[in-house]
Protein backbone atom coordinates (compact mmCIF):
# COMPACT_ATOMS: atom_id res chain seq x y z
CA UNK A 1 -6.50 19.58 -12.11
CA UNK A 2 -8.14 16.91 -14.56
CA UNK A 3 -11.50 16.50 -12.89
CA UNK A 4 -11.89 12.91 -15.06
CA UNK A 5 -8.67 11.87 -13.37
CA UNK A 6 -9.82 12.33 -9.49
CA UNK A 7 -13.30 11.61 -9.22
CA UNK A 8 -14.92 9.53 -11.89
CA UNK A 9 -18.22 8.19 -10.49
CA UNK A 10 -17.89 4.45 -11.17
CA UNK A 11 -13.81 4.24 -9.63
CA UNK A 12 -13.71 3.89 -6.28
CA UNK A 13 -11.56 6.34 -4.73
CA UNK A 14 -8.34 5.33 -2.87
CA UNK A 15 -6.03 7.45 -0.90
CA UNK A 16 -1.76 5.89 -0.88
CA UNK A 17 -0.27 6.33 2.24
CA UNK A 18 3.80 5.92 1.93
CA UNK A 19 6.66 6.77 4.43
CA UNK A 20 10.09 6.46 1.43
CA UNK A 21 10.80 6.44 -2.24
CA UNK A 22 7.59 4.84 -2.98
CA UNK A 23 8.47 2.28 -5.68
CA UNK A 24 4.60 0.84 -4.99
CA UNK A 25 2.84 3.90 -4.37
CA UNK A 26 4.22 5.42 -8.07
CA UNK A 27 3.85 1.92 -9.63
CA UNK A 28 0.29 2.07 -8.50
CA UNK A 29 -0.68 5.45 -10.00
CA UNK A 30 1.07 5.03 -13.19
CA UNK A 31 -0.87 1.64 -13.70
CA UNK A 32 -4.10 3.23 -13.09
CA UNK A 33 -3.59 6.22 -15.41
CA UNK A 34 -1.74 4.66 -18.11
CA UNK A 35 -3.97 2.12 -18.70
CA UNK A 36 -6.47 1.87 -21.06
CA UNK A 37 -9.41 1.62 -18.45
CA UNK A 38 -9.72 2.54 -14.84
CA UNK A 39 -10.25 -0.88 -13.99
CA UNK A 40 -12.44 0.38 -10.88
CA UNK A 41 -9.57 2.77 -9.39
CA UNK A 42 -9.53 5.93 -8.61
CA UNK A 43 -6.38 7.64 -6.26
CA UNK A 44 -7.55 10.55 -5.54
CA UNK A 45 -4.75 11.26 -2.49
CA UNK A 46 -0.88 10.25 -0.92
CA UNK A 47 -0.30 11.21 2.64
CA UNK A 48 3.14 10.96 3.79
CA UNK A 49 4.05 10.79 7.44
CA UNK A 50 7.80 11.92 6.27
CA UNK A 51 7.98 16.05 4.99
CA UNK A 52 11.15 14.84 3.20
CA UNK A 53 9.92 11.85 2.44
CA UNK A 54 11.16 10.87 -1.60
CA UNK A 55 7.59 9.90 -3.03
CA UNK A 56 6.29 13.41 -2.39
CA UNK A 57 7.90 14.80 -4.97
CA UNK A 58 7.58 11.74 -7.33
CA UNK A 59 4.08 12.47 -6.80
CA UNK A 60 4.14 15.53 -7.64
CA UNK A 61 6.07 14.92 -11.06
CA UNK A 62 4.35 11.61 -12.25
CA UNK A 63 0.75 13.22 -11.56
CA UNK A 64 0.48 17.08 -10.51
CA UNK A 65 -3.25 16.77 -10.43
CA UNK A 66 -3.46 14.26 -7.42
CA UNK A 67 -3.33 16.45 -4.08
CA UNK A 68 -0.41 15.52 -1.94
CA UNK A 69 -0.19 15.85 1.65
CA UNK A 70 2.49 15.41 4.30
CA UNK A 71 1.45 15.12 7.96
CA UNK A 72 4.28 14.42 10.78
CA UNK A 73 4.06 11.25 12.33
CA UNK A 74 7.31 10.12 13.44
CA UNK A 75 6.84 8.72 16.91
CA UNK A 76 3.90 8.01 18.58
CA UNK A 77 2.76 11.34 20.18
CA UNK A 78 2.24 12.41 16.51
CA UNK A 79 -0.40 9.66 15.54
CA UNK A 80 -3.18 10.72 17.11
CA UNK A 81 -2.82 14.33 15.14
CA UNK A 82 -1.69 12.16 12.07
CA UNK A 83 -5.04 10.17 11.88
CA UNK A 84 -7.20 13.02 12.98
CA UNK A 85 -5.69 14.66 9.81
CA UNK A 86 -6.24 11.49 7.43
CA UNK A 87 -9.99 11.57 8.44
CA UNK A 88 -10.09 14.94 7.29
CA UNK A 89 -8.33 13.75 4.01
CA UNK A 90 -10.57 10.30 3.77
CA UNK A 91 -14.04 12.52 4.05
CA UNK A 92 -13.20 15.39 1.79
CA UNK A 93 -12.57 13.37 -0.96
CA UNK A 94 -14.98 10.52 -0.33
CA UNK A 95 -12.20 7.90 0.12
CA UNK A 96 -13.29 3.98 0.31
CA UNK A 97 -9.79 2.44 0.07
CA UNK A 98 -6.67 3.09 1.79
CA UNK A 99 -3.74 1.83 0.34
CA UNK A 100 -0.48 1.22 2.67
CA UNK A 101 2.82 1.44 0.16
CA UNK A 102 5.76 1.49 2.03
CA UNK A 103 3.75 3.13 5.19
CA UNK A 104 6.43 2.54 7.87
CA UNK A 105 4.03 3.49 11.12
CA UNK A 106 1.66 0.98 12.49
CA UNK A 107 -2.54 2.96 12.79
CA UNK A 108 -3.71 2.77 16.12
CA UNK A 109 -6.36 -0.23 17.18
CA UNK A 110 -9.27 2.86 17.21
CA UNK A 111 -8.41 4.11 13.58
CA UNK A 112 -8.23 0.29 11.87
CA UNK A 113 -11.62 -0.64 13.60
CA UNK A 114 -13.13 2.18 12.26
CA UNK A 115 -12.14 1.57 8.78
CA UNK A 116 -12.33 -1.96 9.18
CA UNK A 117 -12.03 -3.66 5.62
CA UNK A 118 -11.07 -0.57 3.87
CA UNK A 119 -7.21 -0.61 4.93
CA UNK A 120 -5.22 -2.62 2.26
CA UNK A 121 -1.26 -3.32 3.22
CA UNK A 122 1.44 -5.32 0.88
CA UNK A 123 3.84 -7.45 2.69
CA UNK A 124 6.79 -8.84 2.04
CA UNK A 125 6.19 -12.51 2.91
CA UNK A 126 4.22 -15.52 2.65
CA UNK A 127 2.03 -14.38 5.78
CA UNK A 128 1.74 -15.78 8.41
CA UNK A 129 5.52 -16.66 8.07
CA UNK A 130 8.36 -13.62 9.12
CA UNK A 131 5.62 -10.90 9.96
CA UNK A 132 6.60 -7.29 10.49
CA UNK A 133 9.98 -5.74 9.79
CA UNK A 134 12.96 -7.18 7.98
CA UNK A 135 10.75 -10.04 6.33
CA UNK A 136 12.84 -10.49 3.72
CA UNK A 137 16.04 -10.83 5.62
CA UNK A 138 14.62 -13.09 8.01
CA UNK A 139 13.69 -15.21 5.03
CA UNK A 140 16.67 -15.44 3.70
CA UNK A 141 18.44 -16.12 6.56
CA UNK A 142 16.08 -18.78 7.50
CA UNK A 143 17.24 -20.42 4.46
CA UNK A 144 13.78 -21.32 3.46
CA UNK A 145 13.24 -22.34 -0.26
CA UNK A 146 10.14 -20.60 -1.02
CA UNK A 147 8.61 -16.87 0.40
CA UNK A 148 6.56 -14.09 -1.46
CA UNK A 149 4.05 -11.58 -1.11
CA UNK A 150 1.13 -11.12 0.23
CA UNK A 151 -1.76 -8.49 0.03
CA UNK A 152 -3.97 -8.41 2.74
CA UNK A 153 -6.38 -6.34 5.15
CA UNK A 154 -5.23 -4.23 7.86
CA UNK A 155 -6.58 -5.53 11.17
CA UNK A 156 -5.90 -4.61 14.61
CA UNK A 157 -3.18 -7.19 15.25
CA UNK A 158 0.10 -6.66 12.76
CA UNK A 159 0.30 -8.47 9.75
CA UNK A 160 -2.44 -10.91 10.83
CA UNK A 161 -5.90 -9.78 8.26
CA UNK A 162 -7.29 -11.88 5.43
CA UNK A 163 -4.96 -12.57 2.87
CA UNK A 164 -6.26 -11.20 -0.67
CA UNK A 165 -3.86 -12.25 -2.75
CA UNK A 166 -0.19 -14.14 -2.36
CA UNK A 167 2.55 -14.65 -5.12
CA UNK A 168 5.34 -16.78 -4.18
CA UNK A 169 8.71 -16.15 -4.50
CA UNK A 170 11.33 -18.94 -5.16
CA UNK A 171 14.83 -18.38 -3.26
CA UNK A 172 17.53 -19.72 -5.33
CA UNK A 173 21.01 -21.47 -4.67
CA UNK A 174 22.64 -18.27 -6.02
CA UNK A 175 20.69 -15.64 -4.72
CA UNK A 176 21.70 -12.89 -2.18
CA UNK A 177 19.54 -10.85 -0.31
CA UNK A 178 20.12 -8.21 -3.02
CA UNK A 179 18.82 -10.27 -5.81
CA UNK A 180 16.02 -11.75 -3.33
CA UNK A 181 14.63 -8.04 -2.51
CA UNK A 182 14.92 -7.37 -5.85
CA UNK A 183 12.80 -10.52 -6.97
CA UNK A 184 10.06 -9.47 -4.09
CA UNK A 185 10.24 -6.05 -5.35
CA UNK A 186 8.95 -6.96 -8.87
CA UNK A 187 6.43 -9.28 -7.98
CA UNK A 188 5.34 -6.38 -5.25
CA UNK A 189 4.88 -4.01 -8.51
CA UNK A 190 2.72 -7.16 -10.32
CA UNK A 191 0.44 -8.02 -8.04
CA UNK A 192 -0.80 -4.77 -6.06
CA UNK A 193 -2.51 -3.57 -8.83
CA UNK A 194 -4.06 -6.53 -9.46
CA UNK A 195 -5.30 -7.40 -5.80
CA UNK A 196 -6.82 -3.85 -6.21
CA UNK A 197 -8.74 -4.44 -9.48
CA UNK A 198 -10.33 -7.58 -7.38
CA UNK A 199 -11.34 -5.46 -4.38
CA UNK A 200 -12.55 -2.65 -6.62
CA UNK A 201 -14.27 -5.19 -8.60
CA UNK A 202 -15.93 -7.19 -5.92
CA UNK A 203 -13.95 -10.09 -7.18
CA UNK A 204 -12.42 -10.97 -3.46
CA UNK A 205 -14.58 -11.17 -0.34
CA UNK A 206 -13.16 -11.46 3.08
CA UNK A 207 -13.78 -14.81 4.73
């Protein structure tokens, strides 16, 4: 383990939680340690609600020195075990930012109010428009011209915190939904790290 990597003292340590392949979650850690400066972040753990879940062992390849951890949360008699254990996880390594990358469970009302303003999520909208699932689809089938992504604070009602950053996303004549994911998907990758140099920079402040 590369103590200079996990726990540098002016970084403020962030913990990824991801449910899939984790496109964001790996595109976050490789921006943070290929990059010339630490720009203010430090991810010092993923948690995975899925054992199997792809990103653990992308993890585990892309950076072997950041602990990994996979706690079962797959319905919702496993949540209250699940955040018990990410507590755990948040205090040991002195975590001030979670980061929700493809985190597919919603955190109870309890666990967001007590890290209220410390819960970051990335959504695939213009928010408020087409909040929770399928919010690409139901943009496209909407047939509106414009729709994006937005970075925002986890609060107790879905997809409803202050917005921290947007990008929008133009929806062409000749796109499908495969070329319109793939267009959200690529801003997604742009402008996470970025929201989380501001917020680890004290550049954005709620409100």
């Amino acid at each position: 383990m590369t103590s200079n990597k996990i726990n540098p003292q002016d970084n403020k340590n962030c913990v990824i939680l991801a449910s899939g392949n984790g496109s964001n979650a790996l595109n976050i850690i490789n921006h943070f340690l290929t990059g010339k400066k630490s720009n203010g972040i430090n991810i010092v753990a993923v948690v995975s609600n899925v054992a199997a879940a792809p990103v653990i062992e992308k993890v585990k390849k892309t950076a072997p020195f950041i602990p990994v951890f996979a706690i079962p949360f797959n319905n919702l008699s496993e949540r209250d075990v699940f955040e018990s254990e990410l507590e755990k996880i948040i205090k040991n390594y002195g975590v001030e930012l979670i980061i929700l990358a493809g985190f597919m469970k919603v955190l109870s009302k309890e666990f967001v109010s007590k890290f209220s303003h410390k819960i970051i999520n990335i959504h695939p909208s213009l928010l408020p428009s087409f909040k929770g699932k399928d919010a690409i689809k139901k943009a496209y089938d909407y047939g509106v011209k414009y729709t994006g992504v937005t970075i925002h604070y986890v609060t107790e009602e879905v997809d409803s915190g202050p917005i921290i950053l947007q990008e929008v996303v133009k929806i062409d004549e000749g796109d499908t939904i495969e070329s319109l994911e793939a267009k959200i998907h690529n801003i997604e990758h742009e402008i996470y790290p970025v929201a989380l140099e501001l917020l680890a920079n004290k550049a954005y402040k709620a409100g």
